[in-house]
PDB file of N, CA and C in Angstrom:
ATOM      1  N   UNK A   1     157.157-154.277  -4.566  1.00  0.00           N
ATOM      2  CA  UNK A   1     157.254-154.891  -5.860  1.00  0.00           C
ATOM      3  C   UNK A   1     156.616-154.022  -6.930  1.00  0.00           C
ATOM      4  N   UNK A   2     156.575-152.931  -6.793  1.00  0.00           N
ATOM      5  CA  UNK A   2     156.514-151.973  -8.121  1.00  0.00           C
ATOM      6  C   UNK A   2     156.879-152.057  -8.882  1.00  0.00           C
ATOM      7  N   UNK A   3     156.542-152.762  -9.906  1.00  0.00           N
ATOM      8  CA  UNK A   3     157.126-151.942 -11.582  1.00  0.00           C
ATOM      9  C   UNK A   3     157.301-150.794 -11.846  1.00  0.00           C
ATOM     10  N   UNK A   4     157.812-150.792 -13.051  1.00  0.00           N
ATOM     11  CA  UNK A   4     157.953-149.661 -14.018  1.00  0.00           C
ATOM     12  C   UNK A   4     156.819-149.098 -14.935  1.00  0.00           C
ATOM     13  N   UNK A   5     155.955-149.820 -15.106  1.00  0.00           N
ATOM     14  CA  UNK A   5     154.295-149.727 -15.624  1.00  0.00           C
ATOM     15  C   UNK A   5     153.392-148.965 -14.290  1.00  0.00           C
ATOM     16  N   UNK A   6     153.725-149.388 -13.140  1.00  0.00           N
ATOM     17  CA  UNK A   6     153.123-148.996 -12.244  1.00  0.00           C
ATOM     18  C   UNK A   6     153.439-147.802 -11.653  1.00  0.00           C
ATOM     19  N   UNK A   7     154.483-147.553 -11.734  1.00  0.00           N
ATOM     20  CA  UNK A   7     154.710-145.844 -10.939  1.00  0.00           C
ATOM     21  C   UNK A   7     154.480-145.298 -11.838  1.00  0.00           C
ATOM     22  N   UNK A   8     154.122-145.107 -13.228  1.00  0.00           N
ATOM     23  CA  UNK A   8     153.969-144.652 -14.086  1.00  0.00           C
ATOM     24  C   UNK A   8     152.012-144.244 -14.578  1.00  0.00           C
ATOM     25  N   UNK A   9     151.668-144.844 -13.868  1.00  0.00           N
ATOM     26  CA  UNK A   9     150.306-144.965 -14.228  1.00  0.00           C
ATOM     27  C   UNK A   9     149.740-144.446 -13.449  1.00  0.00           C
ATOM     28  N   UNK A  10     148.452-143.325 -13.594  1.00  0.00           N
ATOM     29  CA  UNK A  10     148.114-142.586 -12.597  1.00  0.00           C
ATOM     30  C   UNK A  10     147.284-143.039 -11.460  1.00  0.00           C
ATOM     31  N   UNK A  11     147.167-143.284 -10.475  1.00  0.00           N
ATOM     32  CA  UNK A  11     146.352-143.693  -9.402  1.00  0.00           C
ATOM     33  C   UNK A  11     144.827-142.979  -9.695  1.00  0.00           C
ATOM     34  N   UNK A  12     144.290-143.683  -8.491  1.00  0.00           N
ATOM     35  CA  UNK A  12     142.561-143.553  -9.311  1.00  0.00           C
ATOM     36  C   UNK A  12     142.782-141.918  -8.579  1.00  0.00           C
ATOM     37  N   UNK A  13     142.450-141.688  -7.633  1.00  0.00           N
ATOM     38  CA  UNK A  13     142.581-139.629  -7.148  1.00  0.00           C
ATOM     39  C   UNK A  13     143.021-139.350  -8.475  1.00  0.00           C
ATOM     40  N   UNK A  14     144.473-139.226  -9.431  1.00  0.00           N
ATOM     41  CA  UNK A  14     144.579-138.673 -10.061  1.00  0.00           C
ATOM     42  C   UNK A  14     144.009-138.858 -11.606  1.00  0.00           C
ATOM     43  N   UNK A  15     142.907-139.481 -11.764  1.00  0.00           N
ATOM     44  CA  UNK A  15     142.143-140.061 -13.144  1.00  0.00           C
ATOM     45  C   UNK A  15     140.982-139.101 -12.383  1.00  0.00           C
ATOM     46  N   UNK A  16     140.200-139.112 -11.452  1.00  0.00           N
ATOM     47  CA  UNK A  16     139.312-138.294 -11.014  1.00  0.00           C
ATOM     48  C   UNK A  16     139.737-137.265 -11.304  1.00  0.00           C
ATOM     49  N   UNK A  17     140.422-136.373 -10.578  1.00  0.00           N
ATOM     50  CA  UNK A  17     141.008-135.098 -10.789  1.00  0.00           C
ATOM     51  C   UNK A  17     141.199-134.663 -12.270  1.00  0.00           C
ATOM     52  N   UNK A  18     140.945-135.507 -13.120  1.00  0.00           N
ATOM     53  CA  UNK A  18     141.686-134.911 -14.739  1.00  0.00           C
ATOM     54  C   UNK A  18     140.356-134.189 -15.030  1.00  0.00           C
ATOM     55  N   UNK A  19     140.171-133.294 -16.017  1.00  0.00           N
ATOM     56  CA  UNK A  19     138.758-132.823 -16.390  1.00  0.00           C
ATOM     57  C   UNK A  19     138.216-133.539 -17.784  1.00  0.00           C
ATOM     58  N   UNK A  20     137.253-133.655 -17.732  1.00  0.00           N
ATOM     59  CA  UNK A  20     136.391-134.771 -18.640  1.00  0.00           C
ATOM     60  C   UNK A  20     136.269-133.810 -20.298  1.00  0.00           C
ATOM     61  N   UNK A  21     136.476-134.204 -20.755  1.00  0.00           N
ATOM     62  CA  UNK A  21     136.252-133.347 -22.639  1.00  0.00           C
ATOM     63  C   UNK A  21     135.156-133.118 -22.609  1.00  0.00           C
ATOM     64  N   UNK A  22     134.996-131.974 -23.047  1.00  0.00           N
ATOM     65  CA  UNK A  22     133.500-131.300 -23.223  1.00  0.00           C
ATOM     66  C   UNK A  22     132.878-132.171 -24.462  1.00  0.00           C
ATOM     67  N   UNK A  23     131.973-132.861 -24.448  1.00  0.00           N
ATOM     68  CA  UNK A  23     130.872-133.704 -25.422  1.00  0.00           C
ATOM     69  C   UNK A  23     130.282-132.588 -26.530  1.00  0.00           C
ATOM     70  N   UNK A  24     130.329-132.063 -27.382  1.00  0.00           N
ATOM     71  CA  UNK A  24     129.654-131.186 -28.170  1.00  0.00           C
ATOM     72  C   UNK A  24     127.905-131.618 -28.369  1.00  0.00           C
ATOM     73  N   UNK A  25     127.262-130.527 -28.190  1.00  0.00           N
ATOM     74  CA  UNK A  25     125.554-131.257 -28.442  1.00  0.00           C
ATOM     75  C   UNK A  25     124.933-130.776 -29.935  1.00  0.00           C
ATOM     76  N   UNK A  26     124.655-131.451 -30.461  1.00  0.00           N
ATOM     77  CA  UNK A  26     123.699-131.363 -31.758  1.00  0.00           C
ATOM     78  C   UNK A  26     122.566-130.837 -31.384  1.00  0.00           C
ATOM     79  N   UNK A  27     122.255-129.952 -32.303  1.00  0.00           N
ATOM     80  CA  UNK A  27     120.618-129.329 -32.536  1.00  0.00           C
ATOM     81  C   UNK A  27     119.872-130.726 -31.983  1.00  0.00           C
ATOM     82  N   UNK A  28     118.745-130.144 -31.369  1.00  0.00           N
ATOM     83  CA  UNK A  28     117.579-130.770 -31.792  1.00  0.00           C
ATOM     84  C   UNK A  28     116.273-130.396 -31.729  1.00  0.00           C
ATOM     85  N   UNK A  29     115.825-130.982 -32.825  1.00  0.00           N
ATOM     86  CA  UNK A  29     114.272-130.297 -33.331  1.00  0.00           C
ATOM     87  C   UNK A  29     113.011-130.114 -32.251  1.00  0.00           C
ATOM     88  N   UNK A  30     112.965-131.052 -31.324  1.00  0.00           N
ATOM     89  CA  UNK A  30     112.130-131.028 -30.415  1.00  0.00           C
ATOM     90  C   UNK A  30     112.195-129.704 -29.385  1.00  0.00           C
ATOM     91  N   UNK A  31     113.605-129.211 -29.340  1.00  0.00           N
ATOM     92  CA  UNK A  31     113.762-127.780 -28.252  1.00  0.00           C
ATOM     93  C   UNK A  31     112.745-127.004 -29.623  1.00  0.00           C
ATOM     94  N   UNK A  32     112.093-126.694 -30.630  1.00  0.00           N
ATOM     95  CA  UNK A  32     111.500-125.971 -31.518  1.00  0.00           C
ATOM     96  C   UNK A  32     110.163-125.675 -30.425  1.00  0.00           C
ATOM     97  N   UNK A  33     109.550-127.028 -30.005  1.00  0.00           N
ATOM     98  CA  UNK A  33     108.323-127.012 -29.397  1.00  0.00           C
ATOM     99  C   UNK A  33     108.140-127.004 -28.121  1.00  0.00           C
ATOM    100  N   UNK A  34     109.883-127.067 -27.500  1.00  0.00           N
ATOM    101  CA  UNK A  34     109.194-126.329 -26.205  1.00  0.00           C
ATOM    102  C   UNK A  34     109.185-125.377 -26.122  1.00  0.00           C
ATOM    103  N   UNK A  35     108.458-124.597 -24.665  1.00  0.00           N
ATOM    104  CA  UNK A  35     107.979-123.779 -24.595  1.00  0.00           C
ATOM    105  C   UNK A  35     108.744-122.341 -24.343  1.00  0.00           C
ATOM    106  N   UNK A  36     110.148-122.737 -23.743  1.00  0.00           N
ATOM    107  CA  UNK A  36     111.039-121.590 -23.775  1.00  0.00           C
ATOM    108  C   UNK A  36     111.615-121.631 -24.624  1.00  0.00           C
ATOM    109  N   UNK A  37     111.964-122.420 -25.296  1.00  0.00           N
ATOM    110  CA  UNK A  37     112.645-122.121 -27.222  1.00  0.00           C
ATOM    111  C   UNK A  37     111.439-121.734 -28.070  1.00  0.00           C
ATOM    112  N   UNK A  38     109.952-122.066 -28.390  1.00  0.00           N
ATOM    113  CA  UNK A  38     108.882-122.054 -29.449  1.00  0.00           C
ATOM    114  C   UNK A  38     109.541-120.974 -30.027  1.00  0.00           C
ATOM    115  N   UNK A  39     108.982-120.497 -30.974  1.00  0.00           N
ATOM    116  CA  UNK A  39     109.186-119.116 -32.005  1.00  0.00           C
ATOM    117  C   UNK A  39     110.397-118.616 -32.029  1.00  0.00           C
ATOM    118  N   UNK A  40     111.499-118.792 -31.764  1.00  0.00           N
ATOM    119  CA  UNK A  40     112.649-118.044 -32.031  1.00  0.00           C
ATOM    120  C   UNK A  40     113.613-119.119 -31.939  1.00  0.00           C
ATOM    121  N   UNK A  41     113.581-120.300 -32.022  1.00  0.00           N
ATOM    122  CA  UNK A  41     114.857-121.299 -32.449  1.00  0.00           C
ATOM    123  C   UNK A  41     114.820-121.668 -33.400  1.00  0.00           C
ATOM    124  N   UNK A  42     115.852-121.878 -34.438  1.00  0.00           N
ATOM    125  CA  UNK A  42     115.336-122.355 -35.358  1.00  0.00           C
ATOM    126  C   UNK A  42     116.850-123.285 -36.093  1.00  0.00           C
ATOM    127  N   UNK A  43     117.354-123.773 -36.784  1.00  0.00           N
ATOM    128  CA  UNK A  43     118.588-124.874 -37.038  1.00  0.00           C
ATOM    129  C   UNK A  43     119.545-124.159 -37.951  1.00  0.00           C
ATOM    130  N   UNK A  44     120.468-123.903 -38.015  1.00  0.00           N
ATOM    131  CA  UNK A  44     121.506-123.638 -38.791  1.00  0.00           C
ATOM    132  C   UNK A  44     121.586-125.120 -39.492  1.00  0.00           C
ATOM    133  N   UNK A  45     121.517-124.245 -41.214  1.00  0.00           N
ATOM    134  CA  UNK A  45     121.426-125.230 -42.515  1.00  0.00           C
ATOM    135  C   UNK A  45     122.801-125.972 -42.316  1.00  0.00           C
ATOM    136  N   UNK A  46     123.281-126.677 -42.720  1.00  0.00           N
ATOM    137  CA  UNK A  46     124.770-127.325 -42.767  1.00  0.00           C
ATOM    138  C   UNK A  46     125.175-127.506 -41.911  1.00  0.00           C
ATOM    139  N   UNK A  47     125.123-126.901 -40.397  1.00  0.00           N
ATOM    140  CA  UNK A  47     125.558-127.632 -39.164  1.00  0.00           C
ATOM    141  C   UNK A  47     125.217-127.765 -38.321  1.00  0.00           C
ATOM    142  N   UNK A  48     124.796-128.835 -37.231  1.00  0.00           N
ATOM    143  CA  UNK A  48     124.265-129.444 -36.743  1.00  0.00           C
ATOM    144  C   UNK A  48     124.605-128.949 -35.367  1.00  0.00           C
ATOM    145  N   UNK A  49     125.891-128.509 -35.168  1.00  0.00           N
ATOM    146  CA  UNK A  49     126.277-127.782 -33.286  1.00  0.00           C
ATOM    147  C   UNK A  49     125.892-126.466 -33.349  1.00  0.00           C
ATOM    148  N   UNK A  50     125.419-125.636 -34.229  1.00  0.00           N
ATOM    149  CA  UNK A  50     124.619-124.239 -34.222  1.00  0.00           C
ATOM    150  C   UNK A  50     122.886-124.344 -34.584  1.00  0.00           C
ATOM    151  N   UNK A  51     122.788-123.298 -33.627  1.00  0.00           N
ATOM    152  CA  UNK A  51     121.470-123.104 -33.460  1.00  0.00           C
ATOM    153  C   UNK A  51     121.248-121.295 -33.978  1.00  0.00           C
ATOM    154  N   UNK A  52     120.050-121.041 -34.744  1.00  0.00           N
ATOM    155  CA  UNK A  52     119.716-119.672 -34.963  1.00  0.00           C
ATOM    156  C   UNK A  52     118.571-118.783 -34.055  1.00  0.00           C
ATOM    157  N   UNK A  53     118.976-118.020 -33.409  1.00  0.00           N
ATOM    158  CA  UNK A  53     117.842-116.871 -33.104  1.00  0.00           C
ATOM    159  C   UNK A  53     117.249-116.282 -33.936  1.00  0.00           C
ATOM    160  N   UNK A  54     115.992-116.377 -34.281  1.00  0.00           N
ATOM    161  CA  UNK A  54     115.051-115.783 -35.370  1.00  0.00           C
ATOM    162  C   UNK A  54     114.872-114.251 -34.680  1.00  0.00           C
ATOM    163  N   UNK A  55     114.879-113.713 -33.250  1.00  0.00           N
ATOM    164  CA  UNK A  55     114.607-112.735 -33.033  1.00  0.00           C
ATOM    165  C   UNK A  55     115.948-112.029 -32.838  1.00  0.00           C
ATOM    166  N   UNK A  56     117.091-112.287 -32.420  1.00  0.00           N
ATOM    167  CA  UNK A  56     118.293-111.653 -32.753  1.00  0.00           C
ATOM    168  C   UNK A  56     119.102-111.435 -33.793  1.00  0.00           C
ATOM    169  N   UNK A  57     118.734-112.643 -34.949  1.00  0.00           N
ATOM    170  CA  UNK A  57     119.569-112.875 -35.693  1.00  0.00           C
ATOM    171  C   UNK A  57     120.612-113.298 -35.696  1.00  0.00           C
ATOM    172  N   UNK A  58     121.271-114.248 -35.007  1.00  0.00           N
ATOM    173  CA  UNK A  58     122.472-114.524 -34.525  1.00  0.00           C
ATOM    174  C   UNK A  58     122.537-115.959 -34.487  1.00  0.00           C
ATOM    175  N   UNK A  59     123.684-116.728 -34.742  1.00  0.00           N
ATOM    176  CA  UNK A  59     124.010-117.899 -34.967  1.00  0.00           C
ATOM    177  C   UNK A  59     124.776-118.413 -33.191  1.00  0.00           C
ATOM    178  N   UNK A  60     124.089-119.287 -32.817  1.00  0.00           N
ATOM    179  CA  UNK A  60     124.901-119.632 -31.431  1.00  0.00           C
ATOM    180  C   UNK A  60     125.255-121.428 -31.095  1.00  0.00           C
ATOM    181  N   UNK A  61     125.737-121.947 -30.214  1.00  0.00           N
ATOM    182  CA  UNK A  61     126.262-123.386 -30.004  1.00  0.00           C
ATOM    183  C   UNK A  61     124.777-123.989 -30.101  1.00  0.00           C
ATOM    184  N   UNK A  62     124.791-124.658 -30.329  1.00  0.00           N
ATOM    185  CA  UNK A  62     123.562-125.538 -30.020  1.00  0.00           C
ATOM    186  C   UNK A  62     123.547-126.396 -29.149  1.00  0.00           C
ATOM    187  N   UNK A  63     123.444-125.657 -27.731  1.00  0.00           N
ATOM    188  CA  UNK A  63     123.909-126.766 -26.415  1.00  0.00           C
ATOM    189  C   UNK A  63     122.668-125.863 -25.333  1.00  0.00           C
ATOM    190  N   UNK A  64     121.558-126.832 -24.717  1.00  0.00           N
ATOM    191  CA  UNK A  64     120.546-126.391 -23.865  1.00  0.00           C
ATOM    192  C   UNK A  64     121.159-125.388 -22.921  1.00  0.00           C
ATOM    193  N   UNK A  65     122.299-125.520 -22.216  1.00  0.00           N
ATOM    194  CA  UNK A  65     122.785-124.283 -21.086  1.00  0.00           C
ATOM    195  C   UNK A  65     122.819-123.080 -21.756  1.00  0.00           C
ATOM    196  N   UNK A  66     123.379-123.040 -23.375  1.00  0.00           N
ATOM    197  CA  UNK A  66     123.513-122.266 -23.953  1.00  0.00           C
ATOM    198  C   UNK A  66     122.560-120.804 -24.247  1.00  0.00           C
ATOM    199  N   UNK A  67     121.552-122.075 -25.156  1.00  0.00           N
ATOM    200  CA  UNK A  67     120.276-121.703 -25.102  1.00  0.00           C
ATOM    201  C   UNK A  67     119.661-120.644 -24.373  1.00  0.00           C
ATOM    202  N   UNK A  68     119.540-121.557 -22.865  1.00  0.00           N
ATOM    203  CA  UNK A  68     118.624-121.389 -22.030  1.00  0.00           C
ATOM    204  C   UNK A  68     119.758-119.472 -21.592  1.00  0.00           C
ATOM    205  N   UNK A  69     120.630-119.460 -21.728  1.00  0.00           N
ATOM    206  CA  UNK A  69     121.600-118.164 -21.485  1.00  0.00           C
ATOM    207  C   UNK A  69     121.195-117.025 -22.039  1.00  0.00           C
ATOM    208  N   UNK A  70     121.242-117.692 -23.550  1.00  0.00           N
ATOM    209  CA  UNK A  70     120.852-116.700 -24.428  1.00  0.00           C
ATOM    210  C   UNK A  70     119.626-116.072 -24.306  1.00  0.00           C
ATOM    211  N   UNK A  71     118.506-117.153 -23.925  1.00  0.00           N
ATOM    212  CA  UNK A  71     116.684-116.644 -24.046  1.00  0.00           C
ATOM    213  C   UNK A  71     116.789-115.734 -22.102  1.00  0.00           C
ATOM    214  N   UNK A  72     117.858-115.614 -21.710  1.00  0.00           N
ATOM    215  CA  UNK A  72     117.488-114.886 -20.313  1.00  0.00           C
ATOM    216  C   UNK A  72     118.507-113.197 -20.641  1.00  0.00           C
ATOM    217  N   UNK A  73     119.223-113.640 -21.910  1.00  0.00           N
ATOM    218  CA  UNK A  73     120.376-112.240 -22.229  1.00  0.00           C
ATOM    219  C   UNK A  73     119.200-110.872 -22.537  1.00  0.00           C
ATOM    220  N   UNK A  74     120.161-109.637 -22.110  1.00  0.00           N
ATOM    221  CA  UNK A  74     119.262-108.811 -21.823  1.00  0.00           C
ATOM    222  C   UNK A  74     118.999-108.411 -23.358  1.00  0.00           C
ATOM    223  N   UNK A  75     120.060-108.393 -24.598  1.00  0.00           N
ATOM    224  CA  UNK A  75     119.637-108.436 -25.955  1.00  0.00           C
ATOM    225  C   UNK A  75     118.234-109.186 -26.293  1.00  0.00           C
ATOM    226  N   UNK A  76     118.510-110.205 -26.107  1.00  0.00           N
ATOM    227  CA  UNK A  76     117.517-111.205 -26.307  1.00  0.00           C
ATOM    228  C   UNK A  76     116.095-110.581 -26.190  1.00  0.00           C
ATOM    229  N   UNK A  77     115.619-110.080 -24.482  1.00  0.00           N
ATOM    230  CA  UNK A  77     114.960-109.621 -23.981  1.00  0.00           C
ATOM    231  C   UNK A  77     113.977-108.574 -24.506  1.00  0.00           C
ATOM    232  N   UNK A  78     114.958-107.211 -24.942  1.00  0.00           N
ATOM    233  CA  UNK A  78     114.890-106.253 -25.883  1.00  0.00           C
ATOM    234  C   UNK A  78     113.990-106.843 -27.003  1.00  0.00           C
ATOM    235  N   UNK A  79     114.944-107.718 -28.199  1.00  0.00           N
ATOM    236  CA  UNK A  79     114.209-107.769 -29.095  1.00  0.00           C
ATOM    237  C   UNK A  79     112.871-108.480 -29.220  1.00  0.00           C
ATOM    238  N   UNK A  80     112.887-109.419 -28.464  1.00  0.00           N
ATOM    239  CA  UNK A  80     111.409-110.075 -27.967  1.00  0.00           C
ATOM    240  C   UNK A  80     110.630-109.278 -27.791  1.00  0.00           C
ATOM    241  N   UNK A  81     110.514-108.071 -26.830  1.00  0.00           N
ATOM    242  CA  UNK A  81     109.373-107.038 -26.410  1.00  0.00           C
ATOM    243  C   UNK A  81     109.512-106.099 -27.343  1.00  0.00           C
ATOM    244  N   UNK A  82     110.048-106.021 -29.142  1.00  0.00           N
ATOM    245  CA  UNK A  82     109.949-105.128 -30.127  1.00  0.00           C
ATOM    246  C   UNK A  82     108.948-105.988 -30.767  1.00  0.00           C
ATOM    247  N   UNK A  83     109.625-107.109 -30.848  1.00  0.00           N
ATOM    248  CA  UNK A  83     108.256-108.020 -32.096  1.00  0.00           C
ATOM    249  C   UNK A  83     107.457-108.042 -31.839  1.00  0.00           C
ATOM    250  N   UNK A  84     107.119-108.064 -30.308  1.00  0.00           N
ATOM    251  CA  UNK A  84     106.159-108.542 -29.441  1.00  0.00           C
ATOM    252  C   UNK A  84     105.211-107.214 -29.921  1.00  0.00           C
ATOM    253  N   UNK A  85     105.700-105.939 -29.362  1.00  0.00           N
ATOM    254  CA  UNK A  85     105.050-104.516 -29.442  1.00  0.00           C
ATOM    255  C   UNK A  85     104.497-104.792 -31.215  1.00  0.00           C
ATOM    256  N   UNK A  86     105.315-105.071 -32.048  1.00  0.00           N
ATOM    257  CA  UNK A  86     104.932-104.707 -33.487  1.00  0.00           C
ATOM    258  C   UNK A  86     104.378-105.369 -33.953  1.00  0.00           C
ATOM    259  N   UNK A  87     104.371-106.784 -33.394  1.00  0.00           N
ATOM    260  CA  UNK A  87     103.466-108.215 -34.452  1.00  0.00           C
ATOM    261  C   UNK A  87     101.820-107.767 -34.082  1.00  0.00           C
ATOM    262  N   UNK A  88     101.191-107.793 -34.884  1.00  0.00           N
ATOM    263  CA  UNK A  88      99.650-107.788 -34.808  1.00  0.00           C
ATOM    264  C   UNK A  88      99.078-108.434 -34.812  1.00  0.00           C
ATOM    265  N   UNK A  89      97.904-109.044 -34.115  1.00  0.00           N
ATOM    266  CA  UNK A  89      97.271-110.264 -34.123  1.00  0.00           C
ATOM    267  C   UNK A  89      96.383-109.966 -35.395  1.00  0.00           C
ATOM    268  N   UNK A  90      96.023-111.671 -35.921  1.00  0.00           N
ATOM    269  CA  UNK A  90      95.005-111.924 -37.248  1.00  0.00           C
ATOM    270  C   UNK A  90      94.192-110.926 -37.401  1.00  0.00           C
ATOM    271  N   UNK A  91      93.031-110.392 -35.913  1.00  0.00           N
ATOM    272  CA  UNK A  91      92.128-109.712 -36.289  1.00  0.00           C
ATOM    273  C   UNK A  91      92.500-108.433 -36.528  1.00  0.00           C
ATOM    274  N   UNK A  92      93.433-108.135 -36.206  1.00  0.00           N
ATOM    275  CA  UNK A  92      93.809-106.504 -36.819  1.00  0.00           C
ATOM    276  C   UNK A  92      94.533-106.605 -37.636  1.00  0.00           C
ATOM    277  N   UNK A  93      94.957-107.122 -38.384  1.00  0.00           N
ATOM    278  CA  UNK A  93      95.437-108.016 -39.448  1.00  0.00           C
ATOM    279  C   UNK A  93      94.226-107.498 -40.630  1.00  0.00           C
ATOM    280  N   UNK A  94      93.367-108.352 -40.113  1.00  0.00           N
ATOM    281  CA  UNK A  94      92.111-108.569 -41.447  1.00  0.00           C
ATOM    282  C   UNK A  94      90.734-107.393 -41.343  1.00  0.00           C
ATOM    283  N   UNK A  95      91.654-106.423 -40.126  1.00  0.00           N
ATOM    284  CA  UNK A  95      90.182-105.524 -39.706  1.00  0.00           C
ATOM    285  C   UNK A  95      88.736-105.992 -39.508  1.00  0.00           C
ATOM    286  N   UNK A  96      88.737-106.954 -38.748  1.00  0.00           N
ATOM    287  CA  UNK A  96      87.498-107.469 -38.357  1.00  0.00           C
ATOM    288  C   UNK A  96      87.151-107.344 -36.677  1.00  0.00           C
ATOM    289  N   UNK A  97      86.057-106.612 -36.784  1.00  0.00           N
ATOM    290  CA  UNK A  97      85.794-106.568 -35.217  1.00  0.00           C
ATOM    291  C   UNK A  97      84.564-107.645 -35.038  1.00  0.00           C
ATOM    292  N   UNK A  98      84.668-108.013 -33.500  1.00  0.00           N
ATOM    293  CA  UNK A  98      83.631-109.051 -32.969  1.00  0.00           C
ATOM    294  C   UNK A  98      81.940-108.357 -33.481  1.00  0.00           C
ATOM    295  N   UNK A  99      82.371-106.896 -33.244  1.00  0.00           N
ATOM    296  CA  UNK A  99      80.989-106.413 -33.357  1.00  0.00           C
ATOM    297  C   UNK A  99      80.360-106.970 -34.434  1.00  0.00           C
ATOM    298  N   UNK A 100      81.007-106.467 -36.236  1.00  0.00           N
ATOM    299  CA  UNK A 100      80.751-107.148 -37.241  1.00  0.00           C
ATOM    300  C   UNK A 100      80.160-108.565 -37.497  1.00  0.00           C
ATOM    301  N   UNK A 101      80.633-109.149 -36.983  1.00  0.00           N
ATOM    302  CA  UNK A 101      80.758-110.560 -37.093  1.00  0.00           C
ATOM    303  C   UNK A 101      79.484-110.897 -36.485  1.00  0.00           C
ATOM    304  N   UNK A 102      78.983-110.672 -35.147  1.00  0.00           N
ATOM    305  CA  UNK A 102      77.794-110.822 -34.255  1.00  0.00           C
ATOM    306  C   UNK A 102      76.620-110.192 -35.016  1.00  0.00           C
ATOM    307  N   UNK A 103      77.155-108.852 -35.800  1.00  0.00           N
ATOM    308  CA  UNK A 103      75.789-107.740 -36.596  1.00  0.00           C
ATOM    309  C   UNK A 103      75.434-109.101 -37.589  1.00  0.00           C
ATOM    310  N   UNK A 104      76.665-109.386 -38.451  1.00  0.00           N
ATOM    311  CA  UNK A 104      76.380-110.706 -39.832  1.00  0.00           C
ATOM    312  C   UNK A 104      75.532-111.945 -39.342  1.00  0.00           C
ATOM    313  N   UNK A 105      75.911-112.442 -38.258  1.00  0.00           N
ATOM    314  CA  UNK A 105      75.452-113.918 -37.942  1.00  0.00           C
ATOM    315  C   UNK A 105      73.964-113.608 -37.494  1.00  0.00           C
ATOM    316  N   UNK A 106      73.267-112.630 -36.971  1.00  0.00           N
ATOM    317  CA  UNK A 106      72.222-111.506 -36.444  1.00  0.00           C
ATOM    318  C   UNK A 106      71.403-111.820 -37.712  1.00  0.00           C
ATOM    319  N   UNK A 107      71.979-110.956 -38.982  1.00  0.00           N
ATOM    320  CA  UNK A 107      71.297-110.991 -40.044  1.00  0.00           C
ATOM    321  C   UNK A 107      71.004-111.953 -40.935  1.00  0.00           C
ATOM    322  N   UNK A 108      71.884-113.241 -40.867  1.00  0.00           N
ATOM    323  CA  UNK A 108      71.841-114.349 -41.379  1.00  0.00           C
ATOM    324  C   UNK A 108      70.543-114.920 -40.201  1.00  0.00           C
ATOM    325  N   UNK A 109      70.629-115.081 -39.846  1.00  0.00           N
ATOM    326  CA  UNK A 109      69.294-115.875 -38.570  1.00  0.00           C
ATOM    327  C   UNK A 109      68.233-115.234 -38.714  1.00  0.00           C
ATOM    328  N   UNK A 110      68.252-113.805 -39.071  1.00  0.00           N
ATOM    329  CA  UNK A 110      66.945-112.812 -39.206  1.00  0.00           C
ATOM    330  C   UNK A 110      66.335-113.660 -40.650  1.00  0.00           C
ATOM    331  N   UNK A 111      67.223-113.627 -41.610  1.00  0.00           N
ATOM    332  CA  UNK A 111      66.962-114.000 -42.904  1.00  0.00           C
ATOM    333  C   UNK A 111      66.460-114.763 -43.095  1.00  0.00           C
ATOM    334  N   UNK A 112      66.990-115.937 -42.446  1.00  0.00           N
ATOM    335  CA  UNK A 112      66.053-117.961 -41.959  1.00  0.00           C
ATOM    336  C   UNK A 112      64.973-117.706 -41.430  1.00  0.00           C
ATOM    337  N   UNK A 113      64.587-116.972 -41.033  1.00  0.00           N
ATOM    338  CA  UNK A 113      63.346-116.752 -40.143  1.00  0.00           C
ATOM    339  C   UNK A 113      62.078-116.729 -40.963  1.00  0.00           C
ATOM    340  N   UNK A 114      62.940-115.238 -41.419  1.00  0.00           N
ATOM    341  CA  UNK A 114      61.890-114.600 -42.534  1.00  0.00           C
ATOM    342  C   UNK A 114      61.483-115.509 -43.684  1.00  0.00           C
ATOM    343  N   UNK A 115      62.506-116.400 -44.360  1.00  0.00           N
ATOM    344  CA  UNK A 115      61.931-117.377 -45.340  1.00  0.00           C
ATOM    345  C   UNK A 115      61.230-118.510 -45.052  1.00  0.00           C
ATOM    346  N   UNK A 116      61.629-118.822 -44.054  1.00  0.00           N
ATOM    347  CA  UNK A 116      61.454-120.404 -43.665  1.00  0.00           C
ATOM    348  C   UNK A 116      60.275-120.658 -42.948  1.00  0.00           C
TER     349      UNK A 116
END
């Protein structure tokens, strides 16, 4: 007693078998603070499915597999260990050595002494 609705309609095997639409993923702000995105993710202004590499320069999907592709690409890699080599920390930054700092706090305590 088959219908005409029914031979027509796909059986469940063939609804499994179909492939599912890829879901598009939106930025989100929280991959900023973890720890394998921190410092180099950052949001493409106006759209919400791109994400920016601050250390490549490059505009990419904004989807975690993606991501996580890009921060293991051997480009990627490269430019990380240039910034890395060239960024300077604060204290060489401001030319201050520990020594300084220990000679000052030395002479400030000498000073209390002497008045007080």
């Amino acid at each position: 007693m088959n219908t005409e609705s029914e031979a027509d309609s796909p059986s469940p095997k063939e609804k499994k078998c179909e492939k599912a639409k890829h879901r598009q993923q939106l930025y989100r702000e929280e991959w900023e603070s973890a720890l394998l995105f921190a410092g180099w993710l950052q949001p493409v202004v106006g759209n919400k499915t791109r994400a920016m590499c601050r250390c490549c320069k490059i505009q990419i999907t904004a989807e975690h597999s993606v991501l996580k592709n890009h921060l293991q690409s051997k480009k990627h890699q490269e430019k990380v260990k240039c910034l890395a080599l060239n960024q300077m920390s604060i204290t060489q930054c401001m030319h201050v050595s520990t020594e300084n700092v220990n000679l000052e706090t030395a002479v400030k305590t000498a000073q209390l002494k002497l008045s007080g």
